[in-house]
N, C-alpha and C. Protein backbone atom coordinates (compact mmCIF):
# COMPACT_ATOMS: atom_id res chain seq x y z
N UNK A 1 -28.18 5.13 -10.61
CA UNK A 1 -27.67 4.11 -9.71
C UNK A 1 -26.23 4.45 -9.32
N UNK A 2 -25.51 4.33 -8.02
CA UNK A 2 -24.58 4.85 -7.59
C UNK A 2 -24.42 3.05 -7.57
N UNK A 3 -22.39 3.39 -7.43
CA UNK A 3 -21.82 2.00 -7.40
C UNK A 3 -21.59 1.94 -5.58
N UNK A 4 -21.68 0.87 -5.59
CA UNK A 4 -21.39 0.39 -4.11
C UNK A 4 -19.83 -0.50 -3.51
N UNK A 5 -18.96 0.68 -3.71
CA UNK A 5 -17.08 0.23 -3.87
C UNK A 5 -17.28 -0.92 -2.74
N UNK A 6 -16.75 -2.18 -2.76
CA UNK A 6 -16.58 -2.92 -1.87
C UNK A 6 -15.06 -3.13 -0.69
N UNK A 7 -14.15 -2.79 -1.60
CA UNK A 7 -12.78 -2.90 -1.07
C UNK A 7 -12.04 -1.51 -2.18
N UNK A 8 -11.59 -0.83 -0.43
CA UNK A 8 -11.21 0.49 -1.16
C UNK A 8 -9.49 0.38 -1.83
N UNK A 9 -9.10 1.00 -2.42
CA UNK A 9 -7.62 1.12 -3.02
C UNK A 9 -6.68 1.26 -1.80
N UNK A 10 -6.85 1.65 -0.19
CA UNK A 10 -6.11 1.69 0.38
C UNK A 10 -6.32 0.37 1.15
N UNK A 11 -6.88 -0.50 0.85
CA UNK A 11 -7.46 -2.08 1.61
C UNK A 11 -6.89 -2.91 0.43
N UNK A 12 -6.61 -2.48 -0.68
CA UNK A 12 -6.25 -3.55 -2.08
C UNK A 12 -4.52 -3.36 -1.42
N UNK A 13 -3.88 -1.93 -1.20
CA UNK A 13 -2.49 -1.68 -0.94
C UNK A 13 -2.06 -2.54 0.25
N UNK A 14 -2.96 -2.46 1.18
CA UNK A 14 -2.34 -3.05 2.17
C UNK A 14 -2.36 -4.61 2.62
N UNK A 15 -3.38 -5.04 1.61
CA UNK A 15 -3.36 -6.79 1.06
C UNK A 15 -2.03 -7.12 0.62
N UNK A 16 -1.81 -5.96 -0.61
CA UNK A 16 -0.36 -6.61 -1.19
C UNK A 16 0.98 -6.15 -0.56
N UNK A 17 0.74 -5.52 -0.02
CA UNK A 17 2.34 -5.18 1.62
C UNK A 17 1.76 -6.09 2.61
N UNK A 18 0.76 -6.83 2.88
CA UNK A 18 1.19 -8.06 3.28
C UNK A 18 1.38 -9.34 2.81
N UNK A 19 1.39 -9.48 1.77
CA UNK A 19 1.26 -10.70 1.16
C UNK A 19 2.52 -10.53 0.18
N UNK A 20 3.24 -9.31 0.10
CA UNK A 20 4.49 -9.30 -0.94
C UNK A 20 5.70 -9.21 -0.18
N UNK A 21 7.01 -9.84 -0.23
CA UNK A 21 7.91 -9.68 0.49
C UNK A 21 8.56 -7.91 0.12
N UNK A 22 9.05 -7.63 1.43
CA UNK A 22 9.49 -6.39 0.93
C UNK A 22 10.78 -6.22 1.13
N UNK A 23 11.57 -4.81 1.25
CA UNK A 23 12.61 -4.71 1.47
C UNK A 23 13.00 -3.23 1.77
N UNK A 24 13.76 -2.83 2.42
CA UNK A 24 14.07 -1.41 2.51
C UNK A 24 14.54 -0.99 1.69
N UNK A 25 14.82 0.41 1.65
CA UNK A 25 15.40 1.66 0.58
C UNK A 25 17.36 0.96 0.78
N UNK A 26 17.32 1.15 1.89
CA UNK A 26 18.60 0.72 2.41
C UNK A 26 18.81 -0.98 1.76
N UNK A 27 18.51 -1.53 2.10
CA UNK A 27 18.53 -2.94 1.43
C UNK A 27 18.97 -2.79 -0.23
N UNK A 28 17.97 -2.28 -0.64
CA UNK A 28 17.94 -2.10 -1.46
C UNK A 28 18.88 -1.92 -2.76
N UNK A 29 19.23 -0.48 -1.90
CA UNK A 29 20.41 0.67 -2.25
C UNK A 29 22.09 -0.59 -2.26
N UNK A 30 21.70 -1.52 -1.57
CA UNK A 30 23.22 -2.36 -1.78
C UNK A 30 23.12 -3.13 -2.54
N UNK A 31 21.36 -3.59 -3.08
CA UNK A 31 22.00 -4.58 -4.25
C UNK A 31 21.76 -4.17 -5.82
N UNK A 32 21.77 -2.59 -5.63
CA UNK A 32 22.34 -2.14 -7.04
C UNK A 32 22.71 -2.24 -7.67
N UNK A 33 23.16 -2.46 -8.75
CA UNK A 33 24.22 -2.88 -10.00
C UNK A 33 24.56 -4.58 -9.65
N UNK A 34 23.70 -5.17 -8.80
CA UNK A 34 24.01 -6.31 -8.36
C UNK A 34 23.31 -7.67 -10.01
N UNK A 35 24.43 -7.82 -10.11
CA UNK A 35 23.91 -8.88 -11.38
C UNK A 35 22.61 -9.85 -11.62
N UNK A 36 22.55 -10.34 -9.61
CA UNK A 36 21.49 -10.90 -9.81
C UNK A 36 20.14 -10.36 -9.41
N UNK A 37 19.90 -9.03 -9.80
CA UNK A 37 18.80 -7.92 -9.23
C UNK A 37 18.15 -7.37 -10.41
N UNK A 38 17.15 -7.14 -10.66
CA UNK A 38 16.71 -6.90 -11.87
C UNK A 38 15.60 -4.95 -10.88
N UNK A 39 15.73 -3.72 -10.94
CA UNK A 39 15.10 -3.05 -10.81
C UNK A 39 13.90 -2.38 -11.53
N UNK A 40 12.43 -2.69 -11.13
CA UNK A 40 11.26 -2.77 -12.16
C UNK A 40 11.05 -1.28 -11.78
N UNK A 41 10.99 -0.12 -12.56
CA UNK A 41 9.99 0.80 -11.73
C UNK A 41 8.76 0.75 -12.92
N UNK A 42 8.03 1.02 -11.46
CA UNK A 42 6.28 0.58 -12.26
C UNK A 42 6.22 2.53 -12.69
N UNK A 43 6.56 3.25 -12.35
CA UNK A 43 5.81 5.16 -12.93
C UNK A 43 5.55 5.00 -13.86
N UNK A 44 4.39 5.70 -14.50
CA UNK A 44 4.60 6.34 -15.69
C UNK A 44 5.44 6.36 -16.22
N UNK A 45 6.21 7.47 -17.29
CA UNK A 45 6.77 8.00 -18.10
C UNK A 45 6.77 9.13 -17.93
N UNK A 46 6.20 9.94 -17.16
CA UNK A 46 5.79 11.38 -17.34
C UNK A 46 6.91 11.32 -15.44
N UNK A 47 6.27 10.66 -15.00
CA UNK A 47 6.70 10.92 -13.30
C UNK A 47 8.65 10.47 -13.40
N UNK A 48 8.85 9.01 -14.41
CA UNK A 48 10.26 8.71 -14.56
C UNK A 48 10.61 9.88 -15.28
N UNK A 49 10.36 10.87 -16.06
CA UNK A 49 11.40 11.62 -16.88
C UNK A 49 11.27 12.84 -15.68
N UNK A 50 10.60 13.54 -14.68
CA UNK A 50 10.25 14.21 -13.69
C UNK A 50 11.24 14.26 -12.95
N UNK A 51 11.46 12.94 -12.38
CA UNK A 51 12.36 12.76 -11.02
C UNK A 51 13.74 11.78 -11.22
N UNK A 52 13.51 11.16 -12.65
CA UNK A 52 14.67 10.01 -12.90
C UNK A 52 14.17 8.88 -12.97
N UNK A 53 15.24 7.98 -12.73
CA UNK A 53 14.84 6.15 -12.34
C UNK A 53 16.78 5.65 -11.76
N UNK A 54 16.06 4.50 -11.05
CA UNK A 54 17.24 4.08 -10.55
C UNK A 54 17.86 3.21 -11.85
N UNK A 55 19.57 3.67 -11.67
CA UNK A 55 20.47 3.91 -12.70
C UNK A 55 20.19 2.21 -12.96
N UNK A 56 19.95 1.63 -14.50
CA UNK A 56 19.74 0.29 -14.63
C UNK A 56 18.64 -0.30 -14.58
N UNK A 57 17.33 0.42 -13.98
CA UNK A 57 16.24 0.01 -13.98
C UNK A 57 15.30 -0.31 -15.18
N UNK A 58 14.53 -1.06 -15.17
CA UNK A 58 13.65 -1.50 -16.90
C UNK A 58 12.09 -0.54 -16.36
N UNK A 59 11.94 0.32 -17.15
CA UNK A 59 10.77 0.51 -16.86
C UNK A 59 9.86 0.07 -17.49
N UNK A 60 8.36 -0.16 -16.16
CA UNK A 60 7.54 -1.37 -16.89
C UNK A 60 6.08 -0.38 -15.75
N UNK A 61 5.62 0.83 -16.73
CA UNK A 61 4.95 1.17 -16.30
C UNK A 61 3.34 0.05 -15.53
N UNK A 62 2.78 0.73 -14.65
CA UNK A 62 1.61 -0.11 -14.19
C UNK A 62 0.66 -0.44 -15.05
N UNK A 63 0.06 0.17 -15.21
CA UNK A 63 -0.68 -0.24 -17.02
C UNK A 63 -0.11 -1.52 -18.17
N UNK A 64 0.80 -1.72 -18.09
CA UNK A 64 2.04 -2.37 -19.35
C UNK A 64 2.55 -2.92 -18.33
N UNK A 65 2.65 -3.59 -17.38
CA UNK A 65 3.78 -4.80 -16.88
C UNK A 65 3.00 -6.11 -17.47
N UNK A 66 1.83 -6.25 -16.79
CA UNK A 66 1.31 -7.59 -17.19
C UNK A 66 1.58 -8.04 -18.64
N UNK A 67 1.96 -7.30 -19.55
CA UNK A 67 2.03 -7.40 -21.16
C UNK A 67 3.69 -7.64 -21.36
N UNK A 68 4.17 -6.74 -20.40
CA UNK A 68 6.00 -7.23 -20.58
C UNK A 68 6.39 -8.16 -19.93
N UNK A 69 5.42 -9.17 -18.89
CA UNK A 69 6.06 -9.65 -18.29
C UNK A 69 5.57 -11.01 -19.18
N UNK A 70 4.45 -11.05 -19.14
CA UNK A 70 3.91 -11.87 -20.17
C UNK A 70 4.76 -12.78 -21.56
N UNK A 71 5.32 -13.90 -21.59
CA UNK A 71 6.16 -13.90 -22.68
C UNK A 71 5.54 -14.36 -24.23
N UNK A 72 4.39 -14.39 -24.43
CA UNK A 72 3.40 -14.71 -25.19
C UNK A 72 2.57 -13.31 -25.72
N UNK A 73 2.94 -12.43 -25.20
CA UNK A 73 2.63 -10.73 -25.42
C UNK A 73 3.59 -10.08 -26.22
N UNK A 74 2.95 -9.46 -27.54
CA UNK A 74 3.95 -8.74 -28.92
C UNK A 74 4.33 -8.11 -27.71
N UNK A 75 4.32 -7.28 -26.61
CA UNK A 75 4.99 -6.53 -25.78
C UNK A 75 6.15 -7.01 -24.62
N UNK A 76 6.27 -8.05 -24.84
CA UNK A 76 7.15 -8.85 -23.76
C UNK A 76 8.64 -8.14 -23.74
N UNK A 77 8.97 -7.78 -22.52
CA UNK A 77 10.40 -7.47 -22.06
C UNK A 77 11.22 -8.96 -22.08
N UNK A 78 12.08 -8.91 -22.42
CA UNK A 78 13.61 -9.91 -22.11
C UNK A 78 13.41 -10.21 -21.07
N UNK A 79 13.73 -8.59 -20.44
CA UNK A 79 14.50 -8.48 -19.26
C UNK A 79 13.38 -9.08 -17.87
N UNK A 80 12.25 -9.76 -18.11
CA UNK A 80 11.06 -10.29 -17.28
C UNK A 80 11.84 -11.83 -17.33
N UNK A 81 12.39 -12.31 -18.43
CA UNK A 81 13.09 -13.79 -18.40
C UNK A 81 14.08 -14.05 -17.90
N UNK A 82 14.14 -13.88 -16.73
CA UNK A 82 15.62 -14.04 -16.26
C UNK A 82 15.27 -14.66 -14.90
N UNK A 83 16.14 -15.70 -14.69
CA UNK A 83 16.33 -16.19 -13.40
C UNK A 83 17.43 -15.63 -12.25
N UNK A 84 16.56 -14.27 -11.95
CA UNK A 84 17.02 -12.81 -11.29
C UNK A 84 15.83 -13.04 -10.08
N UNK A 85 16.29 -11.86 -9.13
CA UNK A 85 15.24 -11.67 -7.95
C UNK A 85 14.99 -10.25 -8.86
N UNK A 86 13.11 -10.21 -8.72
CA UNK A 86 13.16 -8.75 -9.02
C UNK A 86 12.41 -7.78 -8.08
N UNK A 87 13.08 -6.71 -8.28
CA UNK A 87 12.84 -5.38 -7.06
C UNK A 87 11.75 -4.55 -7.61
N UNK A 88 10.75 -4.52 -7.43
CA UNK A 88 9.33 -3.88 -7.61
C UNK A 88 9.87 -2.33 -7.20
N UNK A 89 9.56 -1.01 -7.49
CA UNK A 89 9.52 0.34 -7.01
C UNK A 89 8.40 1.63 -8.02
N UNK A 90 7.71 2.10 -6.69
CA UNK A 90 6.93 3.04 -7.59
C UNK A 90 7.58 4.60 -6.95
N UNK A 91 6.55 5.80 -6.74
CA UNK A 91 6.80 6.71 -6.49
C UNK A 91 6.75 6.72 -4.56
N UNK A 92 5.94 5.92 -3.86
CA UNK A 92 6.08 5.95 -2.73
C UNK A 92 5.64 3.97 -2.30
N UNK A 93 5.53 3.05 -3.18
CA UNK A 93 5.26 1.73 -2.96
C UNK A 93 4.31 1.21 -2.67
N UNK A 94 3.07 1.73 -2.79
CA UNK A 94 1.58 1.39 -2.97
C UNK A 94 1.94 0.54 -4.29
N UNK A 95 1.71 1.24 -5.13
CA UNK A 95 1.76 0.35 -6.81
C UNK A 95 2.75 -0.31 -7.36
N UNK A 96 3.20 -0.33 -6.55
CA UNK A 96 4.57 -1.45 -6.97
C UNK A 96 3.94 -3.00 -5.86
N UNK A 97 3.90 -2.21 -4.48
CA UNK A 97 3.39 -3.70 -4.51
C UNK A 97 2.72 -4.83 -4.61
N UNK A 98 1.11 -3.74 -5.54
CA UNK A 98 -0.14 -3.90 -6.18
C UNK A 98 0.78 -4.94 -7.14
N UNK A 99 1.83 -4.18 -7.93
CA UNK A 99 2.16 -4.73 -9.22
C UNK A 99 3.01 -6.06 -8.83
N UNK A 100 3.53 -6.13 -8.03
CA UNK A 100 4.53 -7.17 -7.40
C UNK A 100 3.85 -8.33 -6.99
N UNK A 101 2.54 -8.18 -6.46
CA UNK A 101 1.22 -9.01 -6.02
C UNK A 101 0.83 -10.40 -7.46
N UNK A 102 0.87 -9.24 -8.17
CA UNK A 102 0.44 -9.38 -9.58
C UNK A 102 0.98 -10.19 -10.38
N UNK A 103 2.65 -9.59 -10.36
CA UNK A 103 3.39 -10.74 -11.05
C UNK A 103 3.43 -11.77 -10.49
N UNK A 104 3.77 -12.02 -9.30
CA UNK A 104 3.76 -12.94 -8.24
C UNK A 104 2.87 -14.35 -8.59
N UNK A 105 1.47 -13.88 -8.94
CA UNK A 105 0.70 -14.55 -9.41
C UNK A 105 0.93 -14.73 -10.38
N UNK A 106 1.40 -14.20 -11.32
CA UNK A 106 1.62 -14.30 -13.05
C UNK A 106 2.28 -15.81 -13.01
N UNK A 107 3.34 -15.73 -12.02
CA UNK A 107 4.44 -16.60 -11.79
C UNK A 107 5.57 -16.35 -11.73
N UNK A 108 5.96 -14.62 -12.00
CA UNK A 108 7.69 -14.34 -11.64
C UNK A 108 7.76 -14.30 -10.06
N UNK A 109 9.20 -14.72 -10.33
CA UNK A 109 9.99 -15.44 -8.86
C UNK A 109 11.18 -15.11 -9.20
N UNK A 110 11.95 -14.87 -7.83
CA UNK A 110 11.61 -14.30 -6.99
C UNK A 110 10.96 -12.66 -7.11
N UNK A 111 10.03 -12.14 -6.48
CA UNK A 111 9.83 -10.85 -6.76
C UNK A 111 9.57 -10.00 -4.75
N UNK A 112 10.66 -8.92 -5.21
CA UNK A 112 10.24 -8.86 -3.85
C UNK A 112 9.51 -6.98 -3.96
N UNK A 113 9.01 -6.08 -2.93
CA UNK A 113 8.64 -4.73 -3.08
C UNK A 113 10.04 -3.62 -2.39
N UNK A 114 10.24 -2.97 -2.78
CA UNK A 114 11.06 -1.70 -1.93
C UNK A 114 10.05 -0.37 -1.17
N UNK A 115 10.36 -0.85 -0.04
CA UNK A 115 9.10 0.13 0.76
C UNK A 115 9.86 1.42 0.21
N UNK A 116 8.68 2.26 0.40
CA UNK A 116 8.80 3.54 0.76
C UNK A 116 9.15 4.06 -0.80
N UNK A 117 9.60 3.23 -1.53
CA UNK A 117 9.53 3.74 -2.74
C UNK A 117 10.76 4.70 -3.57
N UNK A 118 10.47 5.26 -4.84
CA UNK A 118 12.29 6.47 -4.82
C UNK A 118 12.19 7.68 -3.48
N UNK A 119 11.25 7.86 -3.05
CA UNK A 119 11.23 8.39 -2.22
C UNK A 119 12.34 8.44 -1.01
N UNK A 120 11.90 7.28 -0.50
CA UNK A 120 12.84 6.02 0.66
C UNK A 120 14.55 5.64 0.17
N UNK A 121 14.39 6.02 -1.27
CA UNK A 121 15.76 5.68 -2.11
C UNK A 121 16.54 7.27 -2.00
N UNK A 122 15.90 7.82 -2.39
CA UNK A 122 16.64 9.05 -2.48
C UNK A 122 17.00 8.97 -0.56
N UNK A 123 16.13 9.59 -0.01
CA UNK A 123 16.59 9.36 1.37
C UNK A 123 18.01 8.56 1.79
N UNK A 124 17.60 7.35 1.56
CA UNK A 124 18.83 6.71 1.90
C UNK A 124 20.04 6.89 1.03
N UNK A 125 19.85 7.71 -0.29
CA UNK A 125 21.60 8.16 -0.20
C UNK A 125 21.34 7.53 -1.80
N UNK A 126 20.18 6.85 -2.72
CA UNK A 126 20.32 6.19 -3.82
C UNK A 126 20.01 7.60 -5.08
N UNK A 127 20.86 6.89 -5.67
CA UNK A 127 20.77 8.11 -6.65
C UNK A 127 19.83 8.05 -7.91
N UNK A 128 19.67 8.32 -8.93
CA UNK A 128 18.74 8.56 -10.25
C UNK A 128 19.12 9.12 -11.20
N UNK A 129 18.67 8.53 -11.93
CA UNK A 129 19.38 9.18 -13.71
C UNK A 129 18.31 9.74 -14.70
């Protein structure tokens, strides 16, 4: 028996870039080190030690956010409790704004996506550690 996919991964991405607020690389890039900004990158571990992460960012791979964000989860981040806006970022912003969708529903607020991803960051001039 073959499965019969109903809604493909590029129809799930583009549900949640419309339904997630977003923001540019540029946008972005200014509210850096900004106190009330919390930067999520959803990568791996293998892709963040590869290319970096933006300087300050919590990483909360895709697999493991729902568990850190979760405050009832032995895995819960702090840094998910805060009455912060938070900035969703993956490797190009498909899965960040899958993941941003996600929390959204969880109930974190504000949460917004960074198009284009470190990709779009590096471009615009943002740096990585």
């Amino acid at each position: 028996m073959t499965q019969t996919i109903t809604k493909s991964a590029k129809d799930i991405v583009k549900d949640a870039m419309e339904r997630v607020p977003a923001i540019s690389a540029e946008e972005a890039l200014a509210l850096s080190g900004s106190p009330d900004h919390v930067f999520v990158d959803l990568r791996d571990g293998i892709e963040q030690a590869k290319t970096g992460v933006i300087p300050g960012a919590v990483a909360s791979s895709r697999g493991m956010m729902e568990f850190h964000i979760d405050p009832e989860s032995p895995a819960h981040k702090p840094e998910f409790n805060q009455a912060k806006t938070y900035v969703f970022y993956c490797a190009s912003g498909g899965r960040s704004a899958i993941a941003a969708l996600v929390a959204m529903e969880m109930g974190l607020s504000p949460v917004v996506n960074m198009s284009g991803g470190v990709s779009a960051w590096k471009k615009a001039g943002g740096t990585l550690e």
